[in-house]
Protein backbone atom coordinates (compact mmCIF):
# COMPACT_ATOMS: atom_id res chain seq x y z
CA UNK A 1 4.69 -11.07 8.88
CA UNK A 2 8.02 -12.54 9.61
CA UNK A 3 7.97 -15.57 7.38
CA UNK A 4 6.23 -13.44 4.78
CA UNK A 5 9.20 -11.11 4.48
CA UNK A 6 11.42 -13.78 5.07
CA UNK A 7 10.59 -14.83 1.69
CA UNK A 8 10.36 -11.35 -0.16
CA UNK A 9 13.26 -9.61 1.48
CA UNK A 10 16.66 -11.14 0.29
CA UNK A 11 19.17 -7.70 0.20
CA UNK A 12 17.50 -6.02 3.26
CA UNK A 13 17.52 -6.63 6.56
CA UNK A 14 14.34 -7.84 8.38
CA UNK A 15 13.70 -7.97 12.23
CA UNK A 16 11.39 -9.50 14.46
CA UNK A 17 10.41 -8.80 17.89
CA UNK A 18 8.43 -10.53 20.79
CA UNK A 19 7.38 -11.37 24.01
CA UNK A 20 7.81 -15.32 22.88
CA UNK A 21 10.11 -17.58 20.90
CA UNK A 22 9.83 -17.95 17.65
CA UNK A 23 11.16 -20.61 15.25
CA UNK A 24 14.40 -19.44 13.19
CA UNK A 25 13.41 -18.25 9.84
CA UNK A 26 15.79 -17.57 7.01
CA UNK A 27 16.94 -13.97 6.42
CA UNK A 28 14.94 -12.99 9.58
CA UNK A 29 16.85 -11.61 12.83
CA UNK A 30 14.89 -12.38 16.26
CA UNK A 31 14.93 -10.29 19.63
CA UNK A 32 12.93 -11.70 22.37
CA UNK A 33 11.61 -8.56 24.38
CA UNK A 34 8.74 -6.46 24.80
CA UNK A 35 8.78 -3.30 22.51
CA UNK A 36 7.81 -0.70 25.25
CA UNK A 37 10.48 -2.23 27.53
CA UNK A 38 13.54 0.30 28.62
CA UNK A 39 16.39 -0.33 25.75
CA UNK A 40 14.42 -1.89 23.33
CA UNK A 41 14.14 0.84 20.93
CA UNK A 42 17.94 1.45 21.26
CA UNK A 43 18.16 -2.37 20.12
CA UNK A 44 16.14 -1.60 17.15
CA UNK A 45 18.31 1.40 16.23
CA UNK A 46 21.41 -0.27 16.76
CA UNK A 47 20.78 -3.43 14.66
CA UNK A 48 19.72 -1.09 11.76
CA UNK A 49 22.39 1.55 12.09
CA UNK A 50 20.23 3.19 9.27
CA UNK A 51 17.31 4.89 8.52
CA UNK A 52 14.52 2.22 7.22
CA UNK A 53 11.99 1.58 3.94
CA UNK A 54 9.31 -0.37 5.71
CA UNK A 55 7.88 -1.09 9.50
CA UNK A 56 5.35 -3.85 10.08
CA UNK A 57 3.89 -4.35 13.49
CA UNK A 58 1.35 -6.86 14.24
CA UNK A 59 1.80 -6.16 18.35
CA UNK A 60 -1.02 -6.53 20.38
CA UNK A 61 -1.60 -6.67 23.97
CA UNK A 62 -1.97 -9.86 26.10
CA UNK A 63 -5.64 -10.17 26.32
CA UNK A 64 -6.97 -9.76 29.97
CA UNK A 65 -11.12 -10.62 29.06
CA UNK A 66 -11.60 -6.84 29.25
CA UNK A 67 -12.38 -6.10 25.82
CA UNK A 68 -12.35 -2.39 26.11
CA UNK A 69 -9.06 -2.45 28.25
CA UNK A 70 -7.50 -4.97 25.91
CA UNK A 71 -8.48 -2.47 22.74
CA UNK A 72 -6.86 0.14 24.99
CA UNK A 73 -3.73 -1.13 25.66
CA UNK A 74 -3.61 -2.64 21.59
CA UNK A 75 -3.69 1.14 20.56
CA UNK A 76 -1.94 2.51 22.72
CA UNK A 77 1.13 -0.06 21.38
CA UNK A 78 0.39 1.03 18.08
CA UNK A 79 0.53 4.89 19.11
CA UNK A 80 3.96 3.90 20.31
CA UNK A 81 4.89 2.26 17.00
CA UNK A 82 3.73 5.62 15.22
CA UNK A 83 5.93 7.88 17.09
CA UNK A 84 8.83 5.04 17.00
CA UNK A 85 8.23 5.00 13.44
CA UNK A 86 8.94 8.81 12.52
CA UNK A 87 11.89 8.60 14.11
CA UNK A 88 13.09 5.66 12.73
CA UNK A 89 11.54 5.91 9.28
CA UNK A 90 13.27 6.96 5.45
CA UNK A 91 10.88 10.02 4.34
CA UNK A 92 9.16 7.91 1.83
CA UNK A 93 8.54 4.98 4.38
CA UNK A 94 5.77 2.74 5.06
CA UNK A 95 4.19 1.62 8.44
CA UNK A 96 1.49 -0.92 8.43
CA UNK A 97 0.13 -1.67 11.82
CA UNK A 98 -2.65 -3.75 13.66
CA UNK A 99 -4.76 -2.10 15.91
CA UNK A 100 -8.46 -2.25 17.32
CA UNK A 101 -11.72 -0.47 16.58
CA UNK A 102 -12.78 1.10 20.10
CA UNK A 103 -13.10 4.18 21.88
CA UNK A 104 -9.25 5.36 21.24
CA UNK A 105 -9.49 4.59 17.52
CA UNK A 106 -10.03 8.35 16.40
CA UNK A 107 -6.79 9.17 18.77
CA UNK A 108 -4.61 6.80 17.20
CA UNK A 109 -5.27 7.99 13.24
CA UNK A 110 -4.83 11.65 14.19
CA UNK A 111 -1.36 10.95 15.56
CA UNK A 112 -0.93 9.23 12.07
CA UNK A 113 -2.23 11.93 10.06
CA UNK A 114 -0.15 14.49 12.28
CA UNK A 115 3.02 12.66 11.32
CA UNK A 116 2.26 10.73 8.08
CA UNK A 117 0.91 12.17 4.32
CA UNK A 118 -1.11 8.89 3.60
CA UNK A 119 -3.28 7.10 6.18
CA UNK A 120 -5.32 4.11 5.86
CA UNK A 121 -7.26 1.42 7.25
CA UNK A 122 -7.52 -2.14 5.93
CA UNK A 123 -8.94 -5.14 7.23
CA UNK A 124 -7.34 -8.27 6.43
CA UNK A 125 -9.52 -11.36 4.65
CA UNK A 126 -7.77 -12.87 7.07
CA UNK A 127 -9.53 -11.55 10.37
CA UNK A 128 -12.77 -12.49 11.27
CA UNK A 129 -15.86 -10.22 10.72
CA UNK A 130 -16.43 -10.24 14.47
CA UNK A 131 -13.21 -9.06 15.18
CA UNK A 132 -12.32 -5.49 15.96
CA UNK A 133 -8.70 -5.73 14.48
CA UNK A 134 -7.70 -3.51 11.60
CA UNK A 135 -4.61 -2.49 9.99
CA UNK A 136 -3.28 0.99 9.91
CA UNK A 137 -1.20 2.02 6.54
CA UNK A 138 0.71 4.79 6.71
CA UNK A 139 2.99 6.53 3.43
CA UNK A 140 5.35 9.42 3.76
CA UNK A 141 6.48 11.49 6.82
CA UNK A 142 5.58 14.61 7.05
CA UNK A 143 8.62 17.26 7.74
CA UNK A 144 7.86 18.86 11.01
């Protein structure tokens, strides 16, 4: 995602987040941290300073060979993106992220549809039949 948008966004702002390094890329900002770790979000917020167009999250969980935990703790990060997301969001903003097919599935795309106008799935040519990743796109916030 990074060094996609690295190459489509030139005005904007783009930042990346994770657990690892990652190699420099023009026009892309980097924080090393875990999303759901105290002061993150407030890092988000304050590099922005503004209400924003588009979020992309391709977070998953560190795999533990549980693939039912492992799908577990995948949605539940994109649950948290979501709710980060509505907050964080212009009205007519996007949010595209990954998540897996498994039992919480159903939970995760009501909590879109309860704060989102547009919700759908795609799965990228990209990922491998097997696999149980997905994409989540969501369009327009719904006022509360």
């Amino acid at each position: 995602w990074s060094q996609v948008s690295s190459k489509i966004i030139k005005t904007g702002k783009v930042l990346s987040l994770d657990i690892k390094k990652m190699e420099k890329l023009d026009n892309v900002s980097f924080l090393q941290c875990d999303f759901l770790e105290k002061g993150t979000k407030e890092k988000i917020l304050k590099f922005f300073k503004e209400k924003l167009d588009v979020v992309l999250s391709d977070m998953a969980a560190n795999t533990t060979g549980n693939k039912s935990l492992d799908c577990i703790r995948t949605n539940q990060l994109c649950a948290d993106v979501v709710e980060f997301s509505s907050k964080i969001l212009k009205p007519n903003g996007v949010l595209v992220s990954k998540l897996f097919m498994g039992d919480d599935f159903l939970e995760v795309k009501e909590l879109a549809k309860s704060m989102f106008k547009k919700v759908e799935f795609f799965k990228p040519k990209s990922s491998r039949n097997e696999s149980k990743e997905t994409y989540l796109h969501c369009v327009t916030l719904r006022t509360l």
